[in-house]
N, C-alpha and C. Protein backbone atom coordinates (compact mmCIF):
# COMPACT_ATOMS: atom_id res chain seq x y z
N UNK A 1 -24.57 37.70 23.30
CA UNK A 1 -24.38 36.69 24.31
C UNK A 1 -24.03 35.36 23.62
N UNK A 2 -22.78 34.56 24.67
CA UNK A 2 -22.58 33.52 23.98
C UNK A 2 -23.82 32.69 24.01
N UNK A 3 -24.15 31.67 23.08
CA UNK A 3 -24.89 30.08 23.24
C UNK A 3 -23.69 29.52 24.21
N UNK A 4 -22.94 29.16 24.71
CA UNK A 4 -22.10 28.35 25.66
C UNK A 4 -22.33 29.08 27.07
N UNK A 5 -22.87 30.42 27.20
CA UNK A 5 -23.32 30.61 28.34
C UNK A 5 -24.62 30.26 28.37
N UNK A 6 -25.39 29.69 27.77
CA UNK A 6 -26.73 29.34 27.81
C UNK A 6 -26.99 27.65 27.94
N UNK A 7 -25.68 27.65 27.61
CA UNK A 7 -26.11 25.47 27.38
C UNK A 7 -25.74 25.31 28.90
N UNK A 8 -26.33 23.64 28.78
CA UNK A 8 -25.97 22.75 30.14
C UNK A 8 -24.44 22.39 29.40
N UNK A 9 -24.27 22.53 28.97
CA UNK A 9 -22.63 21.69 28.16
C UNK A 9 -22.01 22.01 26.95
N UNK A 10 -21.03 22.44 26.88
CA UNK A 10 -20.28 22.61 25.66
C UNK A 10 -19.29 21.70 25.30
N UNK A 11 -19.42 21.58 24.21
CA UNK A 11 -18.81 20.25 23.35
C UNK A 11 -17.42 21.17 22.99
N UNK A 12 -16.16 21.20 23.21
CA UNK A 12 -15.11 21.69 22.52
C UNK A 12 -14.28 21.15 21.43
N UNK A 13 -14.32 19.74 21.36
CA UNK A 13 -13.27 19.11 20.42
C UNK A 13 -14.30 18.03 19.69
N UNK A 14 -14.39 17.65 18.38
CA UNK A 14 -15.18 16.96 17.78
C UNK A 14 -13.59 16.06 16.81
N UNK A 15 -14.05 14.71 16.55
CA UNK A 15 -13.19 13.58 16.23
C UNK A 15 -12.88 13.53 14.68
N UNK A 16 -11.90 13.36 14.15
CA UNK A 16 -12.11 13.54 12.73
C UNK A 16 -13.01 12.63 12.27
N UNK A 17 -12.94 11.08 12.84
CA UNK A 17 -14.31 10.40 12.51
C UNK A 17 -15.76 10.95 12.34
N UNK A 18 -16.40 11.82 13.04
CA UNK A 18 -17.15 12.21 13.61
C UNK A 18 -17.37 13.55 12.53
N UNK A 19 -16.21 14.37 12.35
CA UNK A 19 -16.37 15.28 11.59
C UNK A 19 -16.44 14.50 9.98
N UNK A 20 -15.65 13.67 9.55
CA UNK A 20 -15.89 12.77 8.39
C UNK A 20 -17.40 12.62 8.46
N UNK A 21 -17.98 11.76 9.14
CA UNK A 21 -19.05 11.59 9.10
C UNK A 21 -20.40 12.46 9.07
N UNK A 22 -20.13 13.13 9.36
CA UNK A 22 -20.95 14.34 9.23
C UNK A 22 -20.91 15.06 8.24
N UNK A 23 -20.15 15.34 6.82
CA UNK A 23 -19.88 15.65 6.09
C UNK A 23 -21.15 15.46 4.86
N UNK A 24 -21.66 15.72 4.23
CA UNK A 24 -22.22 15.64 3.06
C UNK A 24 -21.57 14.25 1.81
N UNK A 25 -22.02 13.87 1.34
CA UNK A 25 -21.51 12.99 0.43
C UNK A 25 -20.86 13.10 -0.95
N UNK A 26 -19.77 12.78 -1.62
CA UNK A 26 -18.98 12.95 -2.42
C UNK A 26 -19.96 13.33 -3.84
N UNK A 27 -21.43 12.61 -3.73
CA UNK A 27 -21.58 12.94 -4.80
C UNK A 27 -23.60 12.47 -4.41
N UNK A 28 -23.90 13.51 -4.80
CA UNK A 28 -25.40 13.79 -4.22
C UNK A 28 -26.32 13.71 -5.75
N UNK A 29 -26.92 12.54 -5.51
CA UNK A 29 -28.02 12.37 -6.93
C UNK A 29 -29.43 13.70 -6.94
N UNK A 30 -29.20 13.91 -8.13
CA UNK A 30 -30.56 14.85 -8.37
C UNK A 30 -31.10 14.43 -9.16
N UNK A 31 -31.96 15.46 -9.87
CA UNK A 31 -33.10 15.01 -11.00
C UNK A 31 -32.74 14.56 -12.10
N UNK A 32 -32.13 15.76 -12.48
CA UNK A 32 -31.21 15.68 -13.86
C UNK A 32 -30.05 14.68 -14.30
N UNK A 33 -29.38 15.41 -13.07
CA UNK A 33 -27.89 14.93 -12.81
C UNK A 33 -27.55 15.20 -11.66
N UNK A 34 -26.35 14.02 -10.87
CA UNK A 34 -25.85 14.25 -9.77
C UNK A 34 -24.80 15.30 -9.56
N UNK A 35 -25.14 15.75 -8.67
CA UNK A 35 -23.72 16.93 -7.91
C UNK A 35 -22.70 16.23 -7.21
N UNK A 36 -21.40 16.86 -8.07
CA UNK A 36 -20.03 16.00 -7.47
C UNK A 36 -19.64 16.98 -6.72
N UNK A 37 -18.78 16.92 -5.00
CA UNK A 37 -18.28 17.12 -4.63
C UNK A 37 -16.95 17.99 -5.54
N UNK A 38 -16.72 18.90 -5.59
CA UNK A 38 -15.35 19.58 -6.15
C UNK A 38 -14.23 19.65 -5.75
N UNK A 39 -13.36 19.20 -6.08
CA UNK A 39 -12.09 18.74 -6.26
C UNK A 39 -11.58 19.79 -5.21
N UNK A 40 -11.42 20.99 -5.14
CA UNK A 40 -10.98 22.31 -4.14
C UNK A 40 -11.49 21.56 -2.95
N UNK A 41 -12.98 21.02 -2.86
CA UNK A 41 -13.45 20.88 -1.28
C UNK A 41 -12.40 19.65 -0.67
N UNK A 42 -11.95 18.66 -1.14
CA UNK A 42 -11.45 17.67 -0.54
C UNK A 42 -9.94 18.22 0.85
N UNK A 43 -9.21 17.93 1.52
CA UNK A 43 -8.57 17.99 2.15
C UNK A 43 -7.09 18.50 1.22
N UNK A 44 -6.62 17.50 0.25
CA UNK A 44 -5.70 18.21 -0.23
C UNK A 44 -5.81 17.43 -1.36
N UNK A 45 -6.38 18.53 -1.89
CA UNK A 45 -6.91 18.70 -3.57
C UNK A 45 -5.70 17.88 -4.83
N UNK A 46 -4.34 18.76 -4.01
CA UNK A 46 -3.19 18.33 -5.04
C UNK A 46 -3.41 16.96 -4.91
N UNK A 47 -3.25 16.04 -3.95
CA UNK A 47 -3.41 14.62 -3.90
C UNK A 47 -4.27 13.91 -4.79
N UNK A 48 -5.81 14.21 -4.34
CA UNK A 48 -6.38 13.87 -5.30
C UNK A 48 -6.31 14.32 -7.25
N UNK A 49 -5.82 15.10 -7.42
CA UNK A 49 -5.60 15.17 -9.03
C UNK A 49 -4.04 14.29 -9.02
N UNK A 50 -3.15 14.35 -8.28
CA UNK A 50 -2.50 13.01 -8.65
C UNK A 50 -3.11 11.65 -8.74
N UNK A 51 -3.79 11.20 -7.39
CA UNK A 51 -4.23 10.07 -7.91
C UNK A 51 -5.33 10.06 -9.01
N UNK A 52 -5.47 10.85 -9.16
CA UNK A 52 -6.80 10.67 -10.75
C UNK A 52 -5.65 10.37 -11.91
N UNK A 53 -4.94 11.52 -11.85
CA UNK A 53 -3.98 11.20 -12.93
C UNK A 53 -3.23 9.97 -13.22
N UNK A 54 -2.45 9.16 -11.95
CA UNK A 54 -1.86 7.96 -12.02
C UNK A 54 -3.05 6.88 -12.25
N UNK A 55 -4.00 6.62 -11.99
CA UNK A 55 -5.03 5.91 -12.07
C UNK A 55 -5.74 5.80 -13.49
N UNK A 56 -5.73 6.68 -13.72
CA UNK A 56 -6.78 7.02 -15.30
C UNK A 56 -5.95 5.74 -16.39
N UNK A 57 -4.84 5.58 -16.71
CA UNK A 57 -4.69 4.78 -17.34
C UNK A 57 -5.21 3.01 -17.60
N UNK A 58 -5.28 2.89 -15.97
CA UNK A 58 -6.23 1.73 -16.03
C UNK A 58 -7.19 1.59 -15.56
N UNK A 59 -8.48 2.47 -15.30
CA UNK A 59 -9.61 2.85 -14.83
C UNK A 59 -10.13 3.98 -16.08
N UNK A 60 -9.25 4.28 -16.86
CA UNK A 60 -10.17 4.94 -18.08
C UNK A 60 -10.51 7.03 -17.93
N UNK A 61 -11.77 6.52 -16.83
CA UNK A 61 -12.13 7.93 -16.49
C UNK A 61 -12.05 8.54 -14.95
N UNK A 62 -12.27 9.83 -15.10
CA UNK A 62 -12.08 10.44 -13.96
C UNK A 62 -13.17 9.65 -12.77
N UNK A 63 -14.44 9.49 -13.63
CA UNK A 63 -15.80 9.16 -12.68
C UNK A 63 -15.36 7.74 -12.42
N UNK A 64 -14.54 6.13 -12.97
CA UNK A 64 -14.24 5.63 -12.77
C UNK A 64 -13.30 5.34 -11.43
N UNK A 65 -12.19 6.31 -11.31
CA UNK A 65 -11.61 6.22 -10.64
C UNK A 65 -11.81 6.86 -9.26
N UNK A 66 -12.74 7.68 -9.29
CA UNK A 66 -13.74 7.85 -8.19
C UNK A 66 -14.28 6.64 -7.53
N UNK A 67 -15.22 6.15 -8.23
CA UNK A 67 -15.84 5.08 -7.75
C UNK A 67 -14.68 3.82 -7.26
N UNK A 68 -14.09 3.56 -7.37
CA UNK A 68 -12.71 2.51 -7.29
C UNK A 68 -11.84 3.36 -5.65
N UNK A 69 -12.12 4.32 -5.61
CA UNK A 69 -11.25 5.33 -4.72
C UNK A 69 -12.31 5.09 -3.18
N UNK A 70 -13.81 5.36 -3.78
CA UNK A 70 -14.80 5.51 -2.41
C UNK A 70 -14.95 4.09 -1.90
N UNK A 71 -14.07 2.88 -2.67
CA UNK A 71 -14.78 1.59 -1.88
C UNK A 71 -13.29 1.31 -1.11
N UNK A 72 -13.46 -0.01 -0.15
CA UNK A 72 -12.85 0.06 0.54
C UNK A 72 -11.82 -1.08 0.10
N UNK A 73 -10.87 -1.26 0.44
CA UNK A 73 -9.69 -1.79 -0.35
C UNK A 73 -8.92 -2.58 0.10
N UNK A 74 -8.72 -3.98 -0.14
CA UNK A 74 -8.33 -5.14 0.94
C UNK A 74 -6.61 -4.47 0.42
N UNK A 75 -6.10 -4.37 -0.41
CA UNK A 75 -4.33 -4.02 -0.43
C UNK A 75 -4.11 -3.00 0.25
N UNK A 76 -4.88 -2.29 0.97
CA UNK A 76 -4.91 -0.64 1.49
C UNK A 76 -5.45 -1.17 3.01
N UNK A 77 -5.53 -2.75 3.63
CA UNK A 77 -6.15 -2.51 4.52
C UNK A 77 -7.37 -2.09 5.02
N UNK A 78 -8.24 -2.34 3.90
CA UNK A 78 -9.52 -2.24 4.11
C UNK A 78 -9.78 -0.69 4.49
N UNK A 79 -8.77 0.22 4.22
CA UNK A 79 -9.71 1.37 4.32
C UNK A 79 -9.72 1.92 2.46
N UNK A 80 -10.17 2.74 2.49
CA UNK A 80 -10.51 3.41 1.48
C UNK A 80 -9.56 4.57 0.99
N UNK A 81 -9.22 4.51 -0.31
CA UNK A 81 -8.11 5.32 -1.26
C UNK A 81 -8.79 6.63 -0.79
N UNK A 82 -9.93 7.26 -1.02
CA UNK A 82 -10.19 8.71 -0.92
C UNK A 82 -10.32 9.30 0.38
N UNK A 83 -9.99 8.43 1.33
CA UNK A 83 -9.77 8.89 2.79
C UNK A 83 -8.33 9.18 3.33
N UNK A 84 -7.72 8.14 2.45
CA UNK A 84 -6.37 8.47 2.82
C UNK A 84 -5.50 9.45 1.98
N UNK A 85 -5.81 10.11 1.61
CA UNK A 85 -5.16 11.03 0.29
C UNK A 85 -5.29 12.31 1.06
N UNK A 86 -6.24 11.96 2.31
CA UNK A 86 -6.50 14.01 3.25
C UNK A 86 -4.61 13.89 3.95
N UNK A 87 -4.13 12.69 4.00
CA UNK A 87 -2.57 12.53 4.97
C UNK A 87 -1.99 12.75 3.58
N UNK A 88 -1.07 12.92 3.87
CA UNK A 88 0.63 12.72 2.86
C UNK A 88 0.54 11.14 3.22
N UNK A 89 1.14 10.87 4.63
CA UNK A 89 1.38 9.06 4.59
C UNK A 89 0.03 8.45 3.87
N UNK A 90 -1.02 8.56 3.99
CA UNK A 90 -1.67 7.89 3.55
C UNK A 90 -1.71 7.90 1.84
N UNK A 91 -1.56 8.98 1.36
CA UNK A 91 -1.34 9.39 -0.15
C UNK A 91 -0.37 8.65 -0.56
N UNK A 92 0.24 8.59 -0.03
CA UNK A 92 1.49 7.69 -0.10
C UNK A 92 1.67 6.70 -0.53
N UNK A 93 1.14 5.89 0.34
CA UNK A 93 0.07 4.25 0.43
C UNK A 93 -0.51 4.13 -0.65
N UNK A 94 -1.68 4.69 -1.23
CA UNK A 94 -2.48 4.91 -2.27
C UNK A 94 -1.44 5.19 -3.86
N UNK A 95 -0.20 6.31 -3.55
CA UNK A 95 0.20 6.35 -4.73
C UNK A 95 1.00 4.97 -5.03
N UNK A 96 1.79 4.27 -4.21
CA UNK A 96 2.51 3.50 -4.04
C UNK A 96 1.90 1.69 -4.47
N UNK A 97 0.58 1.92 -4.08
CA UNK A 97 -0.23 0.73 -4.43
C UNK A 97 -1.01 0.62 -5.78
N UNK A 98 -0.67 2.02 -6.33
CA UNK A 98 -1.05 2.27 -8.09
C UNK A 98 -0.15 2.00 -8.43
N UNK A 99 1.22 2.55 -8.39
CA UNK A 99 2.42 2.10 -9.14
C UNK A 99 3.06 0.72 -9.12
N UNK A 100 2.28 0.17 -8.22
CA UNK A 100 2.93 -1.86 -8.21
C UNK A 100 2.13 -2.40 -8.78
N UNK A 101 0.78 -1.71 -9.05
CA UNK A 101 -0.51 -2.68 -9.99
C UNK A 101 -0.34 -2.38 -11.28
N UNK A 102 0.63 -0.93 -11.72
CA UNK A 102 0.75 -0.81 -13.13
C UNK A 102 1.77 -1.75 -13.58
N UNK A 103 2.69 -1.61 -12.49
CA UNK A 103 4.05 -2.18 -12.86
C UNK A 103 3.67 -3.53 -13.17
N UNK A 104 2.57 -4.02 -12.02
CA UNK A 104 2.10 -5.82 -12.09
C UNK A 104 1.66 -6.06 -13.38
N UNK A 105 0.63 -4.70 -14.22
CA UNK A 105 0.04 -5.23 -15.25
C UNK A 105 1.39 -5.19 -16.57
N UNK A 106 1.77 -4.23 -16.20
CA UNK A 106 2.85 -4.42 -17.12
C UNK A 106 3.80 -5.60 -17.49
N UNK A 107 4.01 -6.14 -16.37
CA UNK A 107 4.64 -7.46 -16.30
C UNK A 107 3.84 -8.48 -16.54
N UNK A 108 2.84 -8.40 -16.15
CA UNK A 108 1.90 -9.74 -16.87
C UNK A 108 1.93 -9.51 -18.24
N UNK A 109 1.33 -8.11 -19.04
CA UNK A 109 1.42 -7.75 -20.80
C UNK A 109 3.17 -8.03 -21.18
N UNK A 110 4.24 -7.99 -20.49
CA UNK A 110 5.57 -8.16 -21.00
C UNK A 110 5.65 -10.03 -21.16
N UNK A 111 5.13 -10.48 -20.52
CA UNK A 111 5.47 -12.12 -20.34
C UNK A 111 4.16 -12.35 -21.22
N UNK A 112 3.09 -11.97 -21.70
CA UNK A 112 2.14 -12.66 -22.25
C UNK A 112 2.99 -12.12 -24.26
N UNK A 113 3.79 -11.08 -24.31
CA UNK A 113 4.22 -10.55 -25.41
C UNK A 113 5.10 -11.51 -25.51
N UNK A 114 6.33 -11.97 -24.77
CA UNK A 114 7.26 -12.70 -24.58
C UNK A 114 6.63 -14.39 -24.78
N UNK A 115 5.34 -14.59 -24.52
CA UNK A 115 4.90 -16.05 -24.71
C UNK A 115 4.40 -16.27 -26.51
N UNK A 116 3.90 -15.11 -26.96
CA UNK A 116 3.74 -15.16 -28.31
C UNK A 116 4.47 -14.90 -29.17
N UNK A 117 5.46 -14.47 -28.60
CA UNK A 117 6.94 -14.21 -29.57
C UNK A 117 7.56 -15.34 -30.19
N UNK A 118 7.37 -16.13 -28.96
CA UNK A 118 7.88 -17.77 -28.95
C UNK A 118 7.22 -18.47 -29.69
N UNK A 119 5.89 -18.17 -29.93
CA UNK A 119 5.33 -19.23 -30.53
C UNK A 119 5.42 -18.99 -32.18
């Protein structure tokens, strides 16, 4: 027998908000050591190992660029890099806003090379 023939109400459609939220957390502290979320569980996995990969150069490590990914991000509109990486458009956004901050740092290290050349 169903449970939906037994309830006062069945719920059919739940919100991706709602399902987000309900979710377990990226990374759950234990005794030892914390448990990370695995890379397979995310929405689309390929995304995230790109952005780890484009990122790592100026964030260092993988666990770095995690943490930088779960906060929320005034150039991104205040939402958060690891939410938007479950879309293509949003991956998008995210890859697109790494490649203008490398390019930015790059151009600041090209003009600071270019100021000591001179001197």
């Amino acid at each position: 027998m169903s449970l939906a023939k037994l309830a006062h109400w069945v719920r059919r459609h739940i919100s991706d908000d709602e399902l987000r939220a309900s979710q377990l957390p990226d990374v759950v502290p234990g005794r030892r050591r914390a448990s990370v979320k695995p890379h397979s569980w995310y929405a689309k996995p390929h995304h995230l190992a790109k952005m780890l990969e484009m990122a790592r150069p100026v964030l260092r490590t993988e666990g770095e660029v995690l943490k930088w990914a779960r906060r929320e991000s005034a150039h991104l509109g205040g939402r958060r890099p690891i939410d938007l990486i479950e879309t293509d458009a949003g991956a998008v956004e995210v890859f697109d806003y790494i490649e203008a901050y490398i390019r930015e740092q790059l151009d600041k290290a090209g003009d600071q090379d270019d100021l000591s050349s001179k001197s």
